[in-house]
Protein backbone atom coordinates (compact mmCIF):
# COMPACT_ATOMS: atom_id res chain seq x y z
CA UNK A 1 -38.13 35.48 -10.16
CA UNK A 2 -39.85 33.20 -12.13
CA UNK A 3 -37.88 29.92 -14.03
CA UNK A 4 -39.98 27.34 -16.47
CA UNK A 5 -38.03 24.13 -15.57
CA UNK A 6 -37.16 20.75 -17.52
CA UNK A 7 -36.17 18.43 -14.82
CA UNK A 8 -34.52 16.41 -16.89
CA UNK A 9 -31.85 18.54 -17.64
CA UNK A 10 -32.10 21.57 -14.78
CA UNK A 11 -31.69 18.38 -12.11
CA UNK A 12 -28.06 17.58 -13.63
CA UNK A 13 -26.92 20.81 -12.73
CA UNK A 14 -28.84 21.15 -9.07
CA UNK A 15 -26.97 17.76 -8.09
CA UNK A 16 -24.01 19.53 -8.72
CA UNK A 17 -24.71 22.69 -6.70
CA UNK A 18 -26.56 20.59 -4.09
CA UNK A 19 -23.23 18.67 -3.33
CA UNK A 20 -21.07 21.70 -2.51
CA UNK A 21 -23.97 22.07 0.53
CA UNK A 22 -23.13 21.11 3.97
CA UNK A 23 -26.62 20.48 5.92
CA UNK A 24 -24.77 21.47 9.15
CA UNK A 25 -23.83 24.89 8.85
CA UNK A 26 -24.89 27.13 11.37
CA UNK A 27 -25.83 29.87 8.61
CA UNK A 28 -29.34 29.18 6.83
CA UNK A 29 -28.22 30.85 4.52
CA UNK A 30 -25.41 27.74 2.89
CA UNK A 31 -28.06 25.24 3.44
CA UNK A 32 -29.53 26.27 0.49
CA UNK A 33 -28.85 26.66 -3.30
CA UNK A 34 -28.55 30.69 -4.87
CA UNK A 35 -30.59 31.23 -8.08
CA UNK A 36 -30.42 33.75 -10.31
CA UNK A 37 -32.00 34.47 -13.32
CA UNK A 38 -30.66 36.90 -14.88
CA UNK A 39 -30.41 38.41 -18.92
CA UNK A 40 -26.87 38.99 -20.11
CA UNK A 41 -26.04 40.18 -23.47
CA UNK A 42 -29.78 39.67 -24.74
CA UNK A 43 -30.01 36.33 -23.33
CA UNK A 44 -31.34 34.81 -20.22
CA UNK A 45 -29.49 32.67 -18.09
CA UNK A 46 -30.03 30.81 -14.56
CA UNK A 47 -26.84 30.70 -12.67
CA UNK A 48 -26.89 28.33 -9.75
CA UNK A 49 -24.15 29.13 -6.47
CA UNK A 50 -23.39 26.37 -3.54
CA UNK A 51 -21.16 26.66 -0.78
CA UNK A 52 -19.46 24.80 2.51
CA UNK A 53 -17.33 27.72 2.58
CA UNK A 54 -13.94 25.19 1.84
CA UNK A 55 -15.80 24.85 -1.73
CA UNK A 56 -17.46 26.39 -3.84
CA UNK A 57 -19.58 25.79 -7.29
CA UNK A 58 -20.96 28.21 -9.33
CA UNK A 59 -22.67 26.92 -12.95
CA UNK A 60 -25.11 28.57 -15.90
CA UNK A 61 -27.98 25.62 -15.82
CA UNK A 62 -29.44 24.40 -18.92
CA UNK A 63 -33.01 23.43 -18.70
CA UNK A 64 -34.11 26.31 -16.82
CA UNK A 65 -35.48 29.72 -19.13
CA UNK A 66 -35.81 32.45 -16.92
CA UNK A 67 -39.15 34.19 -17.68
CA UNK A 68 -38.47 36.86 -14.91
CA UNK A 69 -35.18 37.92 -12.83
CA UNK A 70 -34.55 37.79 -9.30
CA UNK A 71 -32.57 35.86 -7.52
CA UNK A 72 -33.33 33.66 -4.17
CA UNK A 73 -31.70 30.96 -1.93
CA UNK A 74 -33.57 27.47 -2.27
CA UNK A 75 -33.52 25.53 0.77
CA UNK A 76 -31.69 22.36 -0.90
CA UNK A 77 -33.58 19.45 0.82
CA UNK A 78 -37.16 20.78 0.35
CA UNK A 79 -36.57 22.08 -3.38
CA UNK A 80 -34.53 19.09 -4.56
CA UNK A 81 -37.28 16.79 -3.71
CA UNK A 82 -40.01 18.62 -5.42
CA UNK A 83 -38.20 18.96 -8.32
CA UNK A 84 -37.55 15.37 -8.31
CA UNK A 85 -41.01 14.08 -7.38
CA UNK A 86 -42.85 16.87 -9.36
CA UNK A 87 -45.45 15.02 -11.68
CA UNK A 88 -44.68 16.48 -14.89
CA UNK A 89 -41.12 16.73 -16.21
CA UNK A 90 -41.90 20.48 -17.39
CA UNK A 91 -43.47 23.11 -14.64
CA UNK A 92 -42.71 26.91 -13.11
CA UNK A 93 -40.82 27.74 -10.28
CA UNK A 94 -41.69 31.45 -9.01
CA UNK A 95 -40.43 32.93 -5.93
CA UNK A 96 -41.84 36.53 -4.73
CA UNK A 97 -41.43 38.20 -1.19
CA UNK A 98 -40.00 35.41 0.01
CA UNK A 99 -42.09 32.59 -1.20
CA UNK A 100 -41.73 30.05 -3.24
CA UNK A 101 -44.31 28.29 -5.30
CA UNK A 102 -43.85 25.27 -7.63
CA UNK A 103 -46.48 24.63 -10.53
CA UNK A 104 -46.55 20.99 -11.80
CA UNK A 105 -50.02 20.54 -14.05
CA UNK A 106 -52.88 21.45 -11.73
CA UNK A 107 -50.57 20.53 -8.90
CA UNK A 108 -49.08 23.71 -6.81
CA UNK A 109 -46.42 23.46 -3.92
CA UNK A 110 -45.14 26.56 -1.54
CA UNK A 111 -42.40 26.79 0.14
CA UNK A 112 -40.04 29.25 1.97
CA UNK A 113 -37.07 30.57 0.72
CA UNK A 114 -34.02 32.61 2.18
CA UNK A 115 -33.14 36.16 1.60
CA UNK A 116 -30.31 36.07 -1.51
CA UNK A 117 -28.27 39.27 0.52
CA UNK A 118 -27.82 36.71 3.40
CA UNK A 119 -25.55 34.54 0.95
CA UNK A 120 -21.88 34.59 1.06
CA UNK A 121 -20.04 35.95 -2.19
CA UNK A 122 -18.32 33.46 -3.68
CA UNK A 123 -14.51 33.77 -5.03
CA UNK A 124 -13.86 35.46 -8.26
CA UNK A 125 -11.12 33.34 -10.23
CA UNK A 126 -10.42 36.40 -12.98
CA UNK A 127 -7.26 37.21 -10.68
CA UNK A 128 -6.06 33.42 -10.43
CA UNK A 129 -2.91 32.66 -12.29
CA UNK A 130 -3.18 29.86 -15.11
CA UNK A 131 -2.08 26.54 -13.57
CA UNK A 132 -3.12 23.67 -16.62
CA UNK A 133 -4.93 22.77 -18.98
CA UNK A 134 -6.08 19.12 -19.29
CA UNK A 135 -9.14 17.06 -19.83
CA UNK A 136 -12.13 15.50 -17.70
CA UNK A 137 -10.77 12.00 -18.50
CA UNK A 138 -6.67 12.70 -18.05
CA UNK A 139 -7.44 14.83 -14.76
CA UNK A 140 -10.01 12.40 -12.93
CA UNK A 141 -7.57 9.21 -13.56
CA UNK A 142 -4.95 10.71 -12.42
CA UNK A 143 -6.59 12.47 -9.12
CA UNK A 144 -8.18 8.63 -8.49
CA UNK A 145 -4.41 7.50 -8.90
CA UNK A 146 -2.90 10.32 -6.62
CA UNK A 147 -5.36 9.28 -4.16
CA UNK A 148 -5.07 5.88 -3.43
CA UNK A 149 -3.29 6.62 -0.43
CA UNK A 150 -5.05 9.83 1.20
CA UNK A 151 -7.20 10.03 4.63
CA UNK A 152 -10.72 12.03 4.51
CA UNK A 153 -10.94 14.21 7.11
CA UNK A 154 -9.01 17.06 9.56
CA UNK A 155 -5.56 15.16 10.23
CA UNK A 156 -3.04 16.26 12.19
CA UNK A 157 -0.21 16.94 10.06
CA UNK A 158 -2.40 18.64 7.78
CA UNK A 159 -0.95 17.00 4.80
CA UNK A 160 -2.21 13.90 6.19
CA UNK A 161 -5.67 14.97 5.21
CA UNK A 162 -4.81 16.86 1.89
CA UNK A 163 -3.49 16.25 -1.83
CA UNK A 164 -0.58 17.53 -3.20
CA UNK A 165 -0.50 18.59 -6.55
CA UNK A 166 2.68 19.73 -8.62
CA UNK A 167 3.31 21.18 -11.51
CA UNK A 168 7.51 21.07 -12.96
CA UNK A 169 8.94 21.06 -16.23
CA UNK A 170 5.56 20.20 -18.07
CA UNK A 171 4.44 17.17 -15.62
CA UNK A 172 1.80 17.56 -13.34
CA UNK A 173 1.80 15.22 -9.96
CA UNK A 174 -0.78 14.16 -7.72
CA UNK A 175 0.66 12.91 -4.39
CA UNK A 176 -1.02 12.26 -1.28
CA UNK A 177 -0.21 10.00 2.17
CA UNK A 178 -1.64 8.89 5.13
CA UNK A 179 1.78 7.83 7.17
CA UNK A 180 1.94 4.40 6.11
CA UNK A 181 1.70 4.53 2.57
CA UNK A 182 2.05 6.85 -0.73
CA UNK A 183 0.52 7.13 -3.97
CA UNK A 184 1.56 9.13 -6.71
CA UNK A 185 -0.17 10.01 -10.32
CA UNK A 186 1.72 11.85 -13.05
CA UNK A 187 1.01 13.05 -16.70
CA UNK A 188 1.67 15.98 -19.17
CA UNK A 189 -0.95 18.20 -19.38
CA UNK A 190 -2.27 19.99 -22.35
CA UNK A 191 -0.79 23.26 -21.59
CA UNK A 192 0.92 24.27 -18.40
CA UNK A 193 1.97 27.79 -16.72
CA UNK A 194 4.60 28.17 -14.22
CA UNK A 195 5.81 25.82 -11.91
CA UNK A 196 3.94 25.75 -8.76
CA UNK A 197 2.56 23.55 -6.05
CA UNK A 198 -0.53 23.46 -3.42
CA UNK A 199 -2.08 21.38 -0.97
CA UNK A 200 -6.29 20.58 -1.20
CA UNK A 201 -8.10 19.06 1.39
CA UNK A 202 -8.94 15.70 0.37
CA UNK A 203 -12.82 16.19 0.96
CA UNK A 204 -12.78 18.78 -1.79
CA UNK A 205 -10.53 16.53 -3.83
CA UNK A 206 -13.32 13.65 -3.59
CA UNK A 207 -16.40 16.01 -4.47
CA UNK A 208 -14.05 17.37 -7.74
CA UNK A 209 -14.18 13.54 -8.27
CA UNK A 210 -17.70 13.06 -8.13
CA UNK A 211 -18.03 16.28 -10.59
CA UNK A 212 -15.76 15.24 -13.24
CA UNK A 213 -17.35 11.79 -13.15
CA UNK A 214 -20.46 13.11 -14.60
CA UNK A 215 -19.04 15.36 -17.41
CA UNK A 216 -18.40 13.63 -20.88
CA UNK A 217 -14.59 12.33 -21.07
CA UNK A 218 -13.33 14.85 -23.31
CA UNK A 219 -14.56 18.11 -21.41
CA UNK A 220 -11.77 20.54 -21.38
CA UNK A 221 -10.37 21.57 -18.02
CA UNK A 222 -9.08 24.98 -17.06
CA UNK A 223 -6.76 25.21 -13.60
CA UNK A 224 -6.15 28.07 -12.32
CA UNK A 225 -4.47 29.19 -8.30
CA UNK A 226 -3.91 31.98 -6.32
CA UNK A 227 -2.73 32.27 -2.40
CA UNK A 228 -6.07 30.70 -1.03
CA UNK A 229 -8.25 29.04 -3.51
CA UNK A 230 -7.48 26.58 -6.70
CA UNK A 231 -10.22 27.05 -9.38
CA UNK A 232 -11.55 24.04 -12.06
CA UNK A 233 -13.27 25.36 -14.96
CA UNK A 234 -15.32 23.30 -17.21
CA UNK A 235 -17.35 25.19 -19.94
CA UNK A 236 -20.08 26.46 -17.55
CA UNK A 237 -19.37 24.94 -14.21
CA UNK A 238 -16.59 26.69 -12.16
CA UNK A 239 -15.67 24.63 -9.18
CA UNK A 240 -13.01 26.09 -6.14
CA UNK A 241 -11.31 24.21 -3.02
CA UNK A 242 -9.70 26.60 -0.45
CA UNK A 243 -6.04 24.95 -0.16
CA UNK A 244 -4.52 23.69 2.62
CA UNK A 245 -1.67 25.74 4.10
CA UNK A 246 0.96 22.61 5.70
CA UNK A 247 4.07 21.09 4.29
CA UNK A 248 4.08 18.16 2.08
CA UNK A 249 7.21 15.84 2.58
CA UNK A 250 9.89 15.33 0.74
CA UNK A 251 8.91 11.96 -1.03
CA UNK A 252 11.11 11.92 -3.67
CA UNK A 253 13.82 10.03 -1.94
CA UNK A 254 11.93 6.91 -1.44
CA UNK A 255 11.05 6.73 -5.40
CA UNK A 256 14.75 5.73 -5.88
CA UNK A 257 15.29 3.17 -3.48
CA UNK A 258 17.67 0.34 -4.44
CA UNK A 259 15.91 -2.72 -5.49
CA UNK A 260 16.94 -6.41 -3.64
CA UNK A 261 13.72 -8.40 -4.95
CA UNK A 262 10.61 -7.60 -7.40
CA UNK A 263 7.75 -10.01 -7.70
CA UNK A 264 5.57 -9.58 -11.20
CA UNK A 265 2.32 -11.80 -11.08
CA UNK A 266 -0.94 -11.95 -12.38
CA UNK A 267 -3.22 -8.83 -10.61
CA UNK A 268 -6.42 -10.70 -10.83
CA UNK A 269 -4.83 -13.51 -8.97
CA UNK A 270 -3.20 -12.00 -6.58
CA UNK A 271 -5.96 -9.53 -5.84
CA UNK A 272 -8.14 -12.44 -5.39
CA UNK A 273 -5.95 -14.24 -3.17
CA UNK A 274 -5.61 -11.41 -0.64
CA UNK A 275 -8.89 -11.05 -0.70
CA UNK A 276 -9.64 -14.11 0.85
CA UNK A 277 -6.60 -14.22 3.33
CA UNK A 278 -7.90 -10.49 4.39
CA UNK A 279 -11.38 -12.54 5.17
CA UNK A 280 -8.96 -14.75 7.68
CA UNK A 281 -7.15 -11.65 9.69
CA UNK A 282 -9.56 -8.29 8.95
CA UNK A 283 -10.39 -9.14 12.67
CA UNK A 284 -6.98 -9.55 14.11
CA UNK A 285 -3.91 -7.80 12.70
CA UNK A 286 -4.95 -7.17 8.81
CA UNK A 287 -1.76 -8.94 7.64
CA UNK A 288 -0.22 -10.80 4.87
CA UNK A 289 3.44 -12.90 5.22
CA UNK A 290 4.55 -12.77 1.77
CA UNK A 291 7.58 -15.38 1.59
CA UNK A 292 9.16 -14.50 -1.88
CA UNK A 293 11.33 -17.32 -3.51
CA UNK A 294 13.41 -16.14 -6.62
CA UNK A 295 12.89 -18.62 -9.69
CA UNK A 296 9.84 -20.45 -7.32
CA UNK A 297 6.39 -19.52 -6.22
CA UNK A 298 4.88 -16.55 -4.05
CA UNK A 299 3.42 -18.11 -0.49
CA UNK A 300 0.90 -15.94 1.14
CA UNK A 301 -0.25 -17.07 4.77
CA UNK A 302 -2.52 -15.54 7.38
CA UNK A 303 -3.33 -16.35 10.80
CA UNK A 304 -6.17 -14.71 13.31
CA UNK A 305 -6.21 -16.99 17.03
CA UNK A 306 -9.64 -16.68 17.43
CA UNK A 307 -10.72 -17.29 13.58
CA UNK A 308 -8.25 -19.76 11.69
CA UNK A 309 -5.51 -19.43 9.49
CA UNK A 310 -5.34 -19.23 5.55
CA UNK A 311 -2.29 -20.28 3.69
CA UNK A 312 -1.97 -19.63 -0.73
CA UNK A 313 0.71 -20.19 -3.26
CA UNK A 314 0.62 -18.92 -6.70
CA UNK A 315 2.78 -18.69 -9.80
CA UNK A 316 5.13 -15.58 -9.93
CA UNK A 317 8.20 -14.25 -11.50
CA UNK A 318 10.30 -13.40 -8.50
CA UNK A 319 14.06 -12.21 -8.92
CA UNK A 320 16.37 -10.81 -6.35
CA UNK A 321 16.71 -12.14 -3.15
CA UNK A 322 15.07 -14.38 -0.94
CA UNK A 323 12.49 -12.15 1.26
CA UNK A 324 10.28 -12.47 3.55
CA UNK A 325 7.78 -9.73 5.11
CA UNK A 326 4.45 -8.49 5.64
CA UNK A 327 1.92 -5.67 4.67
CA UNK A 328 -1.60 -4.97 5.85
CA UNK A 329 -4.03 -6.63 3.03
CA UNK A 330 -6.31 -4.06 2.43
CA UNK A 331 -3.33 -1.56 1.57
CA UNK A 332 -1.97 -4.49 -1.28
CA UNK A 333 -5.80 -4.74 -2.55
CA UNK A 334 -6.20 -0.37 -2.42
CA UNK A 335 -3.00 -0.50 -4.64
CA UNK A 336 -3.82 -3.44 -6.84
CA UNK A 337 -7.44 -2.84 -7.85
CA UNK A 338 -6.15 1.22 -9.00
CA UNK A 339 -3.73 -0.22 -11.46
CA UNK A 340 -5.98 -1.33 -14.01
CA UNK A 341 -3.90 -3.57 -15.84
CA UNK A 342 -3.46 -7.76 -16.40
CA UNK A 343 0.10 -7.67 -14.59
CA UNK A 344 0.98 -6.41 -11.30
CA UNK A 345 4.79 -4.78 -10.52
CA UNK A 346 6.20 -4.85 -6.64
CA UNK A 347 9.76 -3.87 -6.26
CA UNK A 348 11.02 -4.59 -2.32
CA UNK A 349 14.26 -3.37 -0.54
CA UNK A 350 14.74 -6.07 2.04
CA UNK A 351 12.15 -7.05 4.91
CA UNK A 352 12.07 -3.67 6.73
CA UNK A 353 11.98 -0.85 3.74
CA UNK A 354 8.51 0.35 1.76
CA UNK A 355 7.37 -1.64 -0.96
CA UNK A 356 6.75 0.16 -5.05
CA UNK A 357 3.91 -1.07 -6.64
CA UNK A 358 3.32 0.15 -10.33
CA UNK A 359 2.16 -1.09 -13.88
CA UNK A 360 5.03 -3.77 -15.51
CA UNK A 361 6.72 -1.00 -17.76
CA UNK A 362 4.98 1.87 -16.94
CA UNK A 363 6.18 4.95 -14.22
CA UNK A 364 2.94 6.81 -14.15
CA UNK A 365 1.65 5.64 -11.32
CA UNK A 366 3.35 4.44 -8.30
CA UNK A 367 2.01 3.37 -4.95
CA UNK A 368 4.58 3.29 -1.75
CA UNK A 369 3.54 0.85 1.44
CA UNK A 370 5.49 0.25 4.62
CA UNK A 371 5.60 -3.09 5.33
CA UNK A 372 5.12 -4.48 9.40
CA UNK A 373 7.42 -5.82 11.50
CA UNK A 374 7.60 -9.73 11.24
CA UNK A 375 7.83 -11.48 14.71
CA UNK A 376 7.55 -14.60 16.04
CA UNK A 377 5.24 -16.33 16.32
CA UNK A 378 3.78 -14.37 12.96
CA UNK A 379 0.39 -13.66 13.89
CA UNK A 380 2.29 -10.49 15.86
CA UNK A 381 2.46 -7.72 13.75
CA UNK A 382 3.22 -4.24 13.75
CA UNK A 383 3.24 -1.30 11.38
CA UNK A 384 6.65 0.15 10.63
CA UNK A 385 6.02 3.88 10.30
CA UNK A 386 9.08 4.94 11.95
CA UNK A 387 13.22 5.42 11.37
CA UNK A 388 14.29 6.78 8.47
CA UNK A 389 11.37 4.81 5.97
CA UNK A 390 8.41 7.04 6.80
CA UNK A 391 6.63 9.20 4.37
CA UNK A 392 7.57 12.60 7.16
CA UNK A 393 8.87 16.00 6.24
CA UNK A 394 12.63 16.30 7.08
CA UNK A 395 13.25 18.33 10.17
């Protein structure tokens, strides 16, 4: 095999692969990147394949022209940092019998490479059923929306650690939870198949983020699902997540809890004043008292023993009833700095019920938090995750 490389451009695509990589596997073989040039149709291409074995990439690279075929596995740490130190911006890669050899001016590098028949092969998605169709900029908002609320990681419920995306009558959702709190993003995508829903682990979920962040806005996207895997399509990158097999709860019931009080203020503000109160208690018990008064002002008050106590007061339209309660401040702040907008929406049900935060006017995204119990004295806190208000699956 033997590739004449632009950097500039080839590197865009390696990122890409080199993400998918986990540098802990066991198997040599998915420590490294597959490369294959290949001629299809009269024209050469250079496909690049990654793998953790929960996802997958597979891409046709621009700036690479394949001057011979083969194929080899890269070892990702070694390669990448050739490429990016290599003192020209145009050179040859070559790999033969196992070696590989980079030629940058009168500059040479060698390196070893792994056998290609060693790496795994990946999922096909010809045999996935058509999910959506959407673009880069409609489907990264809304996944950044639906996850607000999620927990990295292997969580026990397995929903805990996982994204829940469904498609029904035309509007696609994107819910996830950790226990205490609930986000939700919803749109209409361009075209849709048949209803269906699946779970993704939310570390895939965060590396399709980081992919559709660097592809231009108005990329088209291609979903498609079968019984394991979920595949994202855009032009020449394919991207897979294995899904998550685990129930997601039943959160529709708390989107249509009654309403006793709803506070609309300023986001900026109210972000801002959080933000200092959080600097107060982020070493106690993380908590906000939010003391609502209808036609008055919101007061916001913190206390830690051992660091002070922070008290605020700030303009608000409050109607309803009179409420007091409490949240943990860096949940308010997660929810506030993902709306995007001047105004800021929070619709309560009494002292001891989640919270609704959304956009003034606008359904499309919706973030659920349970408040904590409110004691005295107030600098003892709890979080209410339990009764009927918890974001559980039904038994």
């Amino acid at each position: 095999m033997k590739l004449q490389i632009n950097r500039t451009e080839f590197m865009k695509y390696w990122q890409i692969a080199e993400r998918c990589i986990s540098s802990k596997s066991s198997i040599t073989a998915l420590t490294g990147v597959l490369v294959k040039a290949e001629s299809e149709g009269g024209e050469n291409k250079v496909r690049l394949e990654a793998t953790d074995l929960k996802t997958s990439v597979k891409c046709i690279s621009a700036g690479a022209l394949a001057e011979e075929e083969g194929e080899a596995v890269l070892p990702v740490k070694t390669v990448g940092e050739l490429i990016k130190k290599a003192p020209s911006n145009i050179f040859t890669l070559s790999v033969k019998e196992g070696k590989g050899l980079i030629i940058s001016g009168r500059n040479r590098y060698r390196f070893t490479t792994y056998p290609a028949k060693e790496f795994p092969t990946l999922p096909m998605s010809e045999n996935a059923s058509f999910f959506c169709s959407t673009s880069v900029s409609e489907l990264l908002k809304a996944v950044t929306e639906g996850t607000v609320a999620s927990t990295a990681g292997e969580e026990f419920p397995k929903y805990l650690g996982a994204c829940f995306f469904q498609l029904a009558g035309g509007e696609l959702r994107i819910v996830s939870t950790d226990g205490l709190r609930l986000s939700l993003s919803r749109f209409l995508p361009a075209e849709t198949g048949e209803d269906r829903e699946f779970l993704l682990p939310v570390t895939g979920i965060r590396e399709l983020q980081r992919l559709l962040s660097s592809l231009p806005d108005d990329t088209p996207v291609r979903i498609a699902a079968e019984s394991t895997l979920v595949f994202f399509q855009m032009g020449s990158i394919e991207f897979s997540v294995r899904r998550v097999e685990a129930q997601f709860p039943a959160y529709e019931k708390f989107l249509e809890g009654n309403k006793t009080t709803s506070l609309e203020a300023d986001r900026t503000e109210l972000n801002a004043a959080l933000e200092r109160i959080e600097i107060i208690v982020r070493d106690f018990n993380k908590a906000v008292v939010m003391d609502l008064s209808p036609g008055g002002d919101l007061s916001l008050s913190g206390r830690a023993p051992e660091t002070g106590e922070a008290d605020e007061v700030m303009g608000a339209v409050i109607d309803g009833e009179p409420l007091k309660t409490a949240f943990r401040t860096s949940f308010l702040i997660d929810g506030l700095k993902s709306l995007h907008s001047d105004r800021a929406l929070l619709n309560f049900n009494g002292a001891g019920a989640h919270m609704i935060m959304q956009r003034p006017g606008d359904d499309n995204f919706i973030y659920l938090v349970m408040p904590m119990k409110l004691s005295e004295p107030e600098s003892s806190f709890s979080e209410d995750g339990g009764g009927e208000e918890d974001f559980s699956p039904e038994e």
